[in-house]
PDB file of N, CA and C in Angstrom:
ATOM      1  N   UNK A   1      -0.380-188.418  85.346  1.00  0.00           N
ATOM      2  CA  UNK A   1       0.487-188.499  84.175  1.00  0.00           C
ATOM      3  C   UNK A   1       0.629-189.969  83.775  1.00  0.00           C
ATOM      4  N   UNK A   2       0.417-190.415  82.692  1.00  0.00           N
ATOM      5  CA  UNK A   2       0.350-191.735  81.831  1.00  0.00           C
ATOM      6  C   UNK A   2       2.161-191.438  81.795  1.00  0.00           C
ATOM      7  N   UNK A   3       2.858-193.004  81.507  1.00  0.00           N
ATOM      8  CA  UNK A   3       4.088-193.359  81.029  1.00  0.00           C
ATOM      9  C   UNK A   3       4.142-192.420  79.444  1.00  0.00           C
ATOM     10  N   UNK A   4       3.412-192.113  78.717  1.00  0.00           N
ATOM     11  CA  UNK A   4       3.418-191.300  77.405  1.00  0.00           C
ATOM     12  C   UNK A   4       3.630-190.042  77.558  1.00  0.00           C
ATOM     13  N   UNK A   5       3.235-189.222  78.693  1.00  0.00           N
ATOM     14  CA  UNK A   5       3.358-187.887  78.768  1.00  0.00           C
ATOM     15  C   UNK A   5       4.603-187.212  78.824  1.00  0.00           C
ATOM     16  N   UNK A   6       5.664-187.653  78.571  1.00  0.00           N
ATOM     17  CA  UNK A   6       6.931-187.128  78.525  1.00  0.00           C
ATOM     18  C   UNK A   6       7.210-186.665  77.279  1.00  0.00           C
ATOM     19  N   UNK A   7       7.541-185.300  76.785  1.00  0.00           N
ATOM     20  CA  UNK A   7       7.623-185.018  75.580  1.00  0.00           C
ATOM     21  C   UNK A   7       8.658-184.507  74.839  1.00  0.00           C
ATOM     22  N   UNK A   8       9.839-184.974  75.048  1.00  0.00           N
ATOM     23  CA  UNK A   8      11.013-184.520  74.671  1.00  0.00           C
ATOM     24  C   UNK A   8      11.328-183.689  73.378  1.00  0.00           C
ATOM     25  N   UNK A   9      10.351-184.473  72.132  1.00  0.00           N
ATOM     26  CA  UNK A   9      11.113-185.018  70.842  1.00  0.00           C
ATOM     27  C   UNK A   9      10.362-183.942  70.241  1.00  0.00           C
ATOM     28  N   UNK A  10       9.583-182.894  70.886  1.00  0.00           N
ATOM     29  CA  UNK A  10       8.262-181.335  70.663  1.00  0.00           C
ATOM     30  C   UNK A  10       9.535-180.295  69.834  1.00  0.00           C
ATOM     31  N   UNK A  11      10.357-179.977  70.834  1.00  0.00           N
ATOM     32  CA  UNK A  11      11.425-179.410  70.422  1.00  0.00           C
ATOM     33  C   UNK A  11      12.144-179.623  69.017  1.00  0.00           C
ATOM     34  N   UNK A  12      12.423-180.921  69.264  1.00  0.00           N
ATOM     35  CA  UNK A  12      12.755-181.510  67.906  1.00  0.00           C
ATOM     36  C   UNK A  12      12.411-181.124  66.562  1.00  0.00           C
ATOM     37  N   UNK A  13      11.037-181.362  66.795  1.00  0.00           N
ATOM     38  CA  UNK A  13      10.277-181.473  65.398  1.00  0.00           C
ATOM     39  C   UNK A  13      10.054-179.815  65.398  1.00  0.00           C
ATOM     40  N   UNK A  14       9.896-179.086  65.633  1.00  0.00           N
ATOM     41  CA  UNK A  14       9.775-177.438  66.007  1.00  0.00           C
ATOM     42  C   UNK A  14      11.060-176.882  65.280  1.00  0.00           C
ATOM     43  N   UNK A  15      11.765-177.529  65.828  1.00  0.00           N
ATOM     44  CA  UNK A  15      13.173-177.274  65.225  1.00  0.00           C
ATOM     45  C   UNK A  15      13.619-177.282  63.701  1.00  0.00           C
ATOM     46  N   UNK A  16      13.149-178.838  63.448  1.00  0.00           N
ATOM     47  CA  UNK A  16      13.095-179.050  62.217  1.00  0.00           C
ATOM     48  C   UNK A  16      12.008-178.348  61.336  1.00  0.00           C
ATOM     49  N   UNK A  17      10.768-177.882  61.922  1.00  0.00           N
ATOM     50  CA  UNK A  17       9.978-177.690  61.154  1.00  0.00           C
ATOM     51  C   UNK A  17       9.377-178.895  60.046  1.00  0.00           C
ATOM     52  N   UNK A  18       9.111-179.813  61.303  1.00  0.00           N
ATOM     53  CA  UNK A  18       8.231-181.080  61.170  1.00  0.00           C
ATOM     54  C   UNK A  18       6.788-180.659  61.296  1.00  0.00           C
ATOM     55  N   UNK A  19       6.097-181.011  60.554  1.00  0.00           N
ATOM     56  CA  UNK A  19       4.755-180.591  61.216  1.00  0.00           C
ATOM     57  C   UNK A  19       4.309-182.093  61.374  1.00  0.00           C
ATOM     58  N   UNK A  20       3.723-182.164  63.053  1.00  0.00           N
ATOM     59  CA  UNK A  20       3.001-183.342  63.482  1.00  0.00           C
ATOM     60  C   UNK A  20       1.659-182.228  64.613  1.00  0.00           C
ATOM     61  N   UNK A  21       1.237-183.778  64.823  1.00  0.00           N
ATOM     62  CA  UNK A  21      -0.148-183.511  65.758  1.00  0.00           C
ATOM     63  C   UNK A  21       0.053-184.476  66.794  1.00  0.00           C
ATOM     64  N   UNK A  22      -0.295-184.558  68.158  1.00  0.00           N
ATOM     65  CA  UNK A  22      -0.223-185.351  69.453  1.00  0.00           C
ATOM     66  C   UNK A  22      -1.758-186.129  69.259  1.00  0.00           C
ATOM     67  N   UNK A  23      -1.468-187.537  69.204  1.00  0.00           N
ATOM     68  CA  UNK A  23      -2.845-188.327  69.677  1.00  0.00           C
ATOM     69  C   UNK A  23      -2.483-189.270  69.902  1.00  0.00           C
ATOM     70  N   UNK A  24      -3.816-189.961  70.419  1.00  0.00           N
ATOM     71  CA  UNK A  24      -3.833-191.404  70.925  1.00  0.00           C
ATOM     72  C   UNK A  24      -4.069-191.978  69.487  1.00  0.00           C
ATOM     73  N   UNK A  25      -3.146-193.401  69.123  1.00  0.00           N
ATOM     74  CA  UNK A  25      -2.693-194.089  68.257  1.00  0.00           C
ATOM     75  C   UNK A  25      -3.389-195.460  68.673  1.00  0.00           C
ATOM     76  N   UNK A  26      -4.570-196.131  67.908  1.00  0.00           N
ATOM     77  CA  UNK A  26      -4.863-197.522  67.765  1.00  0.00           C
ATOM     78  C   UNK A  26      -3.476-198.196  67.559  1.00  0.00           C
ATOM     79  N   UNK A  27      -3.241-199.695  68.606  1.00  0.00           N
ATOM     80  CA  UNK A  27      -2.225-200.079  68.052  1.00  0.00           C
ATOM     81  C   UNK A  27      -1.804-201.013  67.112  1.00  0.00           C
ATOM     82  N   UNK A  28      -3.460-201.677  66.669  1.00  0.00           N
ATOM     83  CA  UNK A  28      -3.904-202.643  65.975  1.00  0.00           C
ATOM     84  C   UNK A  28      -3.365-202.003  64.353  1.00  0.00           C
ATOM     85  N   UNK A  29      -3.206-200.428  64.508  1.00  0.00           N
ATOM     86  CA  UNK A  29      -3.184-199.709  63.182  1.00  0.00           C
ATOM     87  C   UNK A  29      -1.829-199.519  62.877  1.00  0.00           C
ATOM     88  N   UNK A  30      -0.629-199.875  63.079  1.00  0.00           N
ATOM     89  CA  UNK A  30       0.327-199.842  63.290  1.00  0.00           C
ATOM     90  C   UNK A  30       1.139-200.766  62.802  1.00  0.00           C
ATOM     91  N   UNK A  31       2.141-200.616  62.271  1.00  0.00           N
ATOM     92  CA  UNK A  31       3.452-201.485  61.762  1.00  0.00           C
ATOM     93  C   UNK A  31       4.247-201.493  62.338  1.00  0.00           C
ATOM     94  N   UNK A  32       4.301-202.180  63.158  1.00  0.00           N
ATOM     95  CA  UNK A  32       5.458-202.200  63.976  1.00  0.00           C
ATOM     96  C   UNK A  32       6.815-203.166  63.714  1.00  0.00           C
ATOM     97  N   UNK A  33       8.028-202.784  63.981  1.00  0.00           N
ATOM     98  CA  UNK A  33       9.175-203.316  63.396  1.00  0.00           C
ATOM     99  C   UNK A  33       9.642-204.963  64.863  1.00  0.00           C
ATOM    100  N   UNK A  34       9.793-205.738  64.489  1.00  0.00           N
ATOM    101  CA  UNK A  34      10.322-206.773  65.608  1.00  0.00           C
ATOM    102  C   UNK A  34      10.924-205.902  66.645  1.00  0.00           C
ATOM    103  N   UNK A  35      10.804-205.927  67.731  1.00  0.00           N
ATOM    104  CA  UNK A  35      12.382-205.775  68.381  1.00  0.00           C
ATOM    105  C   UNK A  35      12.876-206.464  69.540  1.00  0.00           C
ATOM    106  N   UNK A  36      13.509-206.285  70.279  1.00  0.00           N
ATOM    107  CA  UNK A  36      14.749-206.927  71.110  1.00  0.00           C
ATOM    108  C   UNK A  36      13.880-207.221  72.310  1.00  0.00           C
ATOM    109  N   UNK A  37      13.884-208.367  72.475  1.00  0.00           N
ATOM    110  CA  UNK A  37      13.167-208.689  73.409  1.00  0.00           C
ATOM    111  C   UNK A  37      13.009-208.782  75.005  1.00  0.00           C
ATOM    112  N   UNK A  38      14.769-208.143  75.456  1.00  0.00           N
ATOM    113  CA  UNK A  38      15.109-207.580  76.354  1.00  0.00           C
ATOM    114  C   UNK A  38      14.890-206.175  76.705  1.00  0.00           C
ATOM    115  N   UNK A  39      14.567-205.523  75.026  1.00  0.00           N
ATOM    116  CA  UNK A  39      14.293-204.257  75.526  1.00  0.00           C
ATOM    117  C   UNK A  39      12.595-203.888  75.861  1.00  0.00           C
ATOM    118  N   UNK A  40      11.921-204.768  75.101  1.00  0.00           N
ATOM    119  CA  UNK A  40      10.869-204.728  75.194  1.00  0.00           C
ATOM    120  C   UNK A  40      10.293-205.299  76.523  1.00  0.00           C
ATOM    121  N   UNK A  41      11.174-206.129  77.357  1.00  0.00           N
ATOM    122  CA  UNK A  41      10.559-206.290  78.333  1.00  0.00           C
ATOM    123  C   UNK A  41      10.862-205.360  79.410  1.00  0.00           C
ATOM    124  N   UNK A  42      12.083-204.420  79.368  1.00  0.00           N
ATOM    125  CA  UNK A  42      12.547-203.535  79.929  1.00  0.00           C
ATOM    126  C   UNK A  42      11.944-202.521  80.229  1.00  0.00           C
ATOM    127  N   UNK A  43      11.528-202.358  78.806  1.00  0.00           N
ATOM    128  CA  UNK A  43      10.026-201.025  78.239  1.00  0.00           C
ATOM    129  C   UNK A  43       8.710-201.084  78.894  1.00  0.00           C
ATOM    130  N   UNK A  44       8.311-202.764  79.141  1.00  0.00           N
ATOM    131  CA  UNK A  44       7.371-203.151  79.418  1.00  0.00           C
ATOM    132  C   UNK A  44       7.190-202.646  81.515  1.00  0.00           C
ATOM    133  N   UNK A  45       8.589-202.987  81.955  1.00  0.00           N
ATOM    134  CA  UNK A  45       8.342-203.138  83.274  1.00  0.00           C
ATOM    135  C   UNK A  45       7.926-201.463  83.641  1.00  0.00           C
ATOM    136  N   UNK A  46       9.071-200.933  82.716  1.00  0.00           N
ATOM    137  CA  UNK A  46       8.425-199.215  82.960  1.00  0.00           C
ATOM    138  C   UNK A  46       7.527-198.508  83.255  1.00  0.00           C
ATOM    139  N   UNK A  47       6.792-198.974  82.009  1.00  0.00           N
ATOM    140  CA  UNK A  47       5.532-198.874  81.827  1.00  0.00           C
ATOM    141  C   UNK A  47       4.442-199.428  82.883  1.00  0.00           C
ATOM    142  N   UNK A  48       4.611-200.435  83.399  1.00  0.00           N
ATOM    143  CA  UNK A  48       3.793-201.036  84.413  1.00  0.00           C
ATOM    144  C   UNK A  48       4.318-199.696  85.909  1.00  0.00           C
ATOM    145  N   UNK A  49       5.489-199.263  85.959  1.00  0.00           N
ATOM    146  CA  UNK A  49       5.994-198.629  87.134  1.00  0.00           C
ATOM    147  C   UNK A  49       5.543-196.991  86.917  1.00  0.00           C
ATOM    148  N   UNK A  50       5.015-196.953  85.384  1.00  0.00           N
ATOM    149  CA  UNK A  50       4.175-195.627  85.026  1.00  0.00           C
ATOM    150  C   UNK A  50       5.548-194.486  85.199  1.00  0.00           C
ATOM    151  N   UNK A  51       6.247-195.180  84.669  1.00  0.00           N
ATOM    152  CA  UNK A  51       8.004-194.478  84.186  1.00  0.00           C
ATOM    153  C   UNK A  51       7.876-192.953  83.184  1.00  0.00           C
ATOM    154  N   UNK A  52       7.357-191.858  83.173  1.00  0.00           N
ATOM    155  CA  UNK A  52       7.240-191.181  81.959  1.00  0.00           C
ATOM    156  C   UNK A  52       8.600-191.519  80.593  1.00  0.00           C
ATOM    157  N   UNK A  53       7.577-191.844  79.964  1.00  0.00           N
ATOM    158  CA  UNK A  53       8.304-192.066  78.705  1.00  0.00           C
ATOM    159  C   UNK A  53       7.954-191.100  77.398  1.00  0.00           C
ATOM    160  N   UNK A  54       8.963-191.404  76.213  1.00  0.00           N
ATOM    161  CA  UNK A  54       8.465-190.410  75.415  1.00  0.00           C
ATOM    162  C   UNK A  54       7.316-191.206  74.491  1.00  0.00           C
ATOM    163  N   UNK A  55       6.630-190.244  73.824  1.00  0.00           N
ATOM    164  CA  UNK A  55       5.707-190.813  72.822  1.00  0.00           C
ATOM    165  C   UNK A  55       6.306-191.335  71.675  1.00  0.00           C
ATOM    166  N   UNK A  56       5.490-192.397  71.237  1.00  0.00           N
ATOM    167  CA  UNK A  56       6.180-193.281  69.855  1.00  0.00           C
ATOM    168  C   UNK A  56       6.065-191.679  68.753  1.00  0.00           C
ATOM    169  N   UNK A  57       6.849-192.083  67.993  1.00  0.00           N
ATOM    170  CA  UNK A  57       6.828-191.071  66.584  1.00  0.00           C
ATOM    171  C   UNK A  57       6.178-192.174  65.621  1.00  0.00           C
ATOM    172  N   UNK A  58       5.166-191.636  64.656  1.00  0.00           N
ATOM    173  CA  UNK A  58       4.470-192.603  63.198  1.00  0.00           C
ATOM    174  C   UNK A  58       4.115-191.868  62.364  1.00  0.00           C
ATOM    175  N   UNK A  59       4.959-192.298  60.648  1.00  0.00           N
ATOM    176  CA  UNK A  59       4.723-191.868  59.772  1.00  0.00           C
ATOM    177  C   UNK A  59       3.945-192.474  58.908  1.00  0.00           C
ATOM    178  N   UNK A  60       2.660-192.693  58.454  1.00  0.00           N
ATOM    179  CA  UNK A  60       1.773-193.206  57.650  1.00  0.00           C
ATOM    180  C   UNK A  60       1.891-194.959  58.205  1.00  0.00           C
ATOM    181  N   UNK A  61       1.380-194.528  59.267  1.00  0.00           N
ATOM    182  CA  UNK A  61       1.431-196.046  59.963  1.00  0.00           C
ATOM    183  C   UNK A  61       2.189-196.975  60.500  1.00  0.00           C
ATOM    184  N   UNK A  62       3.586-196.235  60.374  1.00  0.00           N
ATOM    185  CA  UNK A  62       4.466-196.847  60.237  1.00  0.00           C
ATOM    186  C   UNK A  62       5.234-196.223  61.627  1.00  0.00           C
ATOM    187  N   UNK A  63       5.699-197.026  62.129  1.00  0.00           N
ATOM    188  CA  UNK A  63       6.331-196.713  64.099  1.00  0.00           C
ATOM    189  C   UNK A  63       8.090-195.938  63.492  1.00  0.00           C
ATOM    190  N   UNK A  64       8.260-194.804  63.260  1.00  0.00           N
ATOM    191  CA  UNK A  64       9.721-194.512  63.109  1.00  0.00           C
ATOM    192  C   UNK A  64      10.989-194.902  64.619  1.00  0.00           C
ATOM    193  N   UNK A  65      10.235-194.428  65.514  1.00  0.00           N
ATOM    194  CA  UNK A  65      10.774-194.663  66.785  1.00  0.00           C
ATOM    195  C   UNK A  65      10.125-194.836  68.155  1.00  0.00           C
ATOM    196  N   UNK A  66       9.889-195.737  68.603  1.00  0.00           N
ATOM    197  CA  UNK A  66       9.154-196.415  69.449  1.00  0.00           C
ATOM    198  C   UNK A  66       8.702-197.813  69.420  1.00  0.00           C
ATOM    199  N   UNK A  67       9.692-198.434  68.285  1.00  0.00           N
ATOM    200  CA  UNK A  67       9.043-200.051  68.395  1.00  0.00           C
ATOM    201  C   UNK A  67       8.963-200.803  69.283  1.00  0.00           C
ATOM    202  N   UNK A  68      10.134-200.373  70.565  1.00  0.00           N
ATOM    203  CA  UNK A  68       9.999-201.480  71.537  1.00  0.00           C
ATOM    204  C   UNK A  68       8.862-201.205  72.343  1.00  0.00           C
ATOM    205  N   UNK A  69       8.574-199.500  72.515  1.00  0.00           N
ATOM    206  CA  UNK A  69       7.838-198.954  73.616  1.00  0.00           C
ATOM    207  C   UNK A  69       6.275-199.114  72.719  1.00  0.00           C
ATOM    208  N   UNK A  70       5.876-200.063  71.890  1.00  0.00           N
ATOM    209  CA  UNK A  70       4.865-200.229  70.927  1.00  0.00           C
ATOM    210  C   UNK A  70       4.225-201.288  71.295  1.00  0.00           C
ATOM    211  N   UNK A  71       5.718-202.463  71.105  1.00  0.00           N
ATOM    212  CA  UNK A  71       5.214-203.643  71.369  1.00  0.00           C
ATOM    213  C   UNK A  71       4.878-203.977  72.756  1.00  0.00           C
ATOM    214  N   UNK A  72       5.865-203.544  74.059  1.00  0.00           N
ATOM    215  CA  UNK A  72       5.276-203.765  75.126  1.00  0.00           C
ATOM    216  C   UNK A  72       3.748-203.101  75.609  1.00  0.00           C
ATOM    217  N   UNK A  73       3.328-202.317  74.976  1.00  0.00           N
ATOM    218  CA  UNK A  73       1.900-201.466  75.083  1.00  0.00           C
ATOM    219  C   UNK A  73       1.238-202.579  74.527  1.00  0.00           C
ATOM    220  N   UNK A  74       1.494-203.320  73.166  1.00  0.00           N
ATOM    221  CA  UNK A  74       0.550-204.706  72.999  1.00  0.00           C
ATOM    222  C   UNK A  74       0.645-205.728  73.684  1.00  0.00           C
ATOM    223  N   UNK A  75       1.900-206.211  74.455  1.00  0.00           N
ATOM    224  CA  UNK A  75       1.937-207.195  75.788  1.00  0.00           C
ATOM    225  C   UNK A  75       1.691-206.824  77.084  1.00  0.00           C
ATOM    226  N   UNK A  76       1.161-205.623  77.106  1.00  0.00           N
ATOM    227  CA  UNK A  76       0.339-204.945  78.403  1.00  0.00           C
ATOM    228  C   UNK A  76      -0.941-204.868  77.990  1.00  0.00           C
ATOM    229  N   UNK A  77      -1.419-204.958  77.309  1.00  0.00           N
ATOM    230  CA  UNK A  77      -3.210-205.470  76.710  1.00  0.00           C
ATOM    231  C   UNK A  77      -3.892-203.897  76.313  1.00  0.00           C
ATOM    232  N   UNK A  78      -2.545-203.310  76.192  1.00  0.00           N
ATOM    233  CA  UNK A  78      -3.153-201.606  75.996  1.00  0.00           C
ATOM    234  C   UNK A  78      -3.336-201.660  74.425  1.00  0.00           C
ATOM    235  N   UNK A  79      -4.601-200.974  74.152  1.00  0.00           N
ATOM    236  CA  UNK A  79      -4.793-200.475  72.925  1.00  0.00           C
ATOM    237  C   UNK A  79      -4.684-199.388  72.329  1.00  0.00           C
ATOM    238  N   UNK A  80      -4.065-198.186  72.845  1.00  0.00           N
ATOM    239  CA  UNK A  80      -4.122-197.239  72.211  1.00  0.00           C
ATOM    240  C   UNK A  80      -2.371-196.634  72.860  1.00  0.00           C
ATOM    241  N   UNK A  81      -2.169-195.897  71.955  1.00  0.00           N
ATOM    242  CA  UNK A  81      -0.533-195.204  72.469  1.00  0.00           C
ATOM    243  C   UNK A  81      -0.538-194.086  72.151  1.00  0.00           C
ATOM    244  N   UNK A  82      -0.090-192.891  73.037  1.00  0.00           N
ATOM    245  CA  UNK A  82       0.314-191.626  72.354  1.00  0.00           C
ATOM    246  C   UNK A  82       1.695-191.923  72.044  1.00  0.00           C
ATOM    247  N   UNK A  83       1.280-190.576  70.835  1.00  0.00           N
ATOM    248  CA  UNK A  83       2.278-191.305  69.523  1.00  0.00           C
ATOM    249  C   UNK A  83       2.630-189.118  69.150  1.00  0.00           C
ATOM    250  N   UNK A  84       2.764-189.259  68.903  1.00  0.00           N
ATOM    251  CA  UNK A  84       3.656-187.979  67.582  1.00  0.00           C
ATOM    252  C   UNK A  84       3.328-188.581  65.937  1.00  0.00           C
ATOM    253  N   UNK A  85       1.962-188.244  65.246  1.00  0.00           N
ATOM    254  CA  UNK A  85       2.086-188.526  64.218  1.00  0.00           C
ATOM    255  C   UNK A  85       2.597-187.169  63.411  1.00  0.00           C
ATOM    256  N   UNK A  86       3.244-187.638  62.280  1.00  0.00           N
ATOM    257  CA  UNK A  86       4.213-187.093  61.395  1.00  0.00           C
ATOM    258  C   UNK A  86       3.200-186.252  60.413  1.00  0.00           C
ATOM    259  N   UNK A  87       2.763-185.301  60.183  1.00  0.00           N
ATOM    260  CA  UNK A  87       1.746-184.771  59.017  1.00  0.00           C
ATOM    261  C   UNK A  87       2.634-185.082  57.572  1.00  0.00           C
ATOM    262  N   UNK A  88       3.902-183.720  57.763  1.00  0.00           N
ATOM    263  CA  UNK A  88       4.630-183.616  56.475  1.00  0.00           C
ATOM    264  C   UNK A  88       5.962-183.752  57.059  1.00  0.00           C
ATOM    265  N   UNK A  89       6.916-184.345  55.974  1.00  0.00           N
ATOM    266  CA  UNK A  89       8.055-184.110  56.437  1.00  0.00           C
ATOM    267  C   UNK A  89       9.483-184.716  55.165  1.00  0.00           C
ATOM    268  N   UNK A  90      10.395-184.777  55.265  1.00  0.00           N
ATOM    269  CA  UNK A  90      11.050-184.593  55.007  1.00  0.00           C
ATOM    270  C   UNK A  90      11.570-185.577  54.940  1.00  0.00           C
ATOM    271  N   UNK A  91      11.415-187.218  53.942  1.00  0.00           N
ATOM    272  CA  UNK A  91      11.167-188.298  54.674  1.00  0.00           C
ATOM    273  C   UNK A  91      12.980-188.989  55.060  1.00  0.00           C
ATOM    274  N   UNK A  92      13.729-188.475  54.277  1.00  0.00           N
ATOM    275  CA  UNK A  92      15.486-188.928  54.768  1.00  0.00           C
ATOM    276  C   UNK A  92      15.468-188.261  55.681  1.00  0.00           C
ATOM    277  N   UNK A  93      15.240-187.170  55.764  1.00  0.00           N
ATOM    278  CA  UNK A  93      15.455-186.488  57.167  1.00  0.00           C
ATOM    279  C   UNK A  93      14.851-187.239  58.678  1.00  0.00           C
ATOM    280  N   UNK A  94      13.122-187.918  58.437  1.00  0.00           N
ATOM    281  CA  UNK A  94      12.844-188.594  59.484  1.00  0.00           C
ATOM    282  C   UNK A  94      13.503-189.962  59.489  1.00  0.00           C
ATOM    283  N   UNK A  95      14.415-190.664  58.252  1.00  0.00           N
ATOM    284  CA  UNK A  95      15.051-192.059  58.831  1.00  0.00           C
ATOM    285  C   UNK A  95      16.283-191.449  59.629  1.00  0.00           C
ATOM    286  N   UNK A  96      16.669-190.668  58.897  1.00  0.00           N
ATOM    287  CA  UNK A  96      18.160-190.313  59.805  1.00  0.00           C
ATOM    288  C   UNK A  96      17.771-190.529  61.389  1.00  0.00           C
ATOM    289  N   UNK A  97      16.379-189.464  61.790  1.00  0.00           N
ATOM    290  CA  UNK A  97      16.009-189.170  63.430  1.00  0.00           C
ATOM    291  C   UNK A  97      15.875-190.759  63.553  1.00  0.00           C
ATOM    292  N   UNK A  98      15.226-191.498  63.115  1.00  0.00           N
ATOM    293  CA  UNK A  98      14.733-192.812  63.627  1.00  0.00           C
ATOM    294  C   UNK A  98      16.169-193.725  63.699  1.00  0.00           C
ATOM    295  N   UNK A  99      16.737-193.648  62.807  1.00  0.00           N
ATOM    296  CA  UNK A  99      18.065-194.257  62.949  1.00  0.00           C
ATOM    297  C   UNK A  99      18.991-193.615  64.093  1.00  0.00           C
ATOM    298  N   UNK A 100      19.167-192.605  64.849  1.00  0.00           N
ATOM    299  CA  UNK A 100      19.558-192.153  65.476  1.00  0.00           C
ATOM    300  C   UNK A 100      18.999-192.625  67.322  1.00  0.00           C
ATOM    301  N   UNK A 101      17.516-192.716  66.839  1.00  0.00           N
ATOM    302  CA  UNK A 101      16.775-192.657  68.431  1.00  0.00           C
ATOM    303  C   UNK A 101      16.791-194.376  68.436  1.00  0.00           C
ATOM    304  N   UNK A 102      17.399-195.552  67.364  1.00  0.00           N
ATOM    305  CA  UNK A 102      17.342-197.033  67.246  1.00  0.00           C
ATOM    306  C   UNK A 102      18.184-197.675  68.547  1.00  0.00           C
TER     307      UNK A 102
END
């Protein structure tokens, strides 16, 4: 089991009647938002301890929730992330979730 294989957020989107797809995410392809650099190193040590974590969520490239767990995957020299990309959705409805999981 990779630190990504934890999948909490399945339910979620099921719930909502999100439609997404599970893949591995280039991270070079990605917008990622700054973040806290305590958390990111926090994220980072996890990840090295192979912590199951959840997968980033991305809507048209864009990281809704997972920026810290994004950036430490680029200061771990990893290139690719499972992610939860977003097909269709509901797009106030996905800031609310992202503002919520911040």
């Amino acid at each position: 089991m990779r630190w990504y294989d934890y999948e909490p957020d399945e339910q979620m989107f099921e719930l909502l009647d999100i439609s997404f797809v599970r893949r591995m995410v280039p991270l070079a392809t990605l917008k990622i938002i700054e973040s806290d650099e305590l958390m990111t190193k926090l994220y980072r040590n996890l990840m090295q301890s192979n912590t199951p974590l959840p997968r980033i969520t991305v809507e048209n490239g864009v990281v809704l929730d997972g920026n810290h767990r994004a950036k430490a995957a680029l200061e771990l020299g990893e290139t690719e992330i499972g992610a939860y990309v977003i097909q269709d959705s509901n797009a106030k409805l996905m800031q609310e979730i992202s503002r919520k999981h911040s």
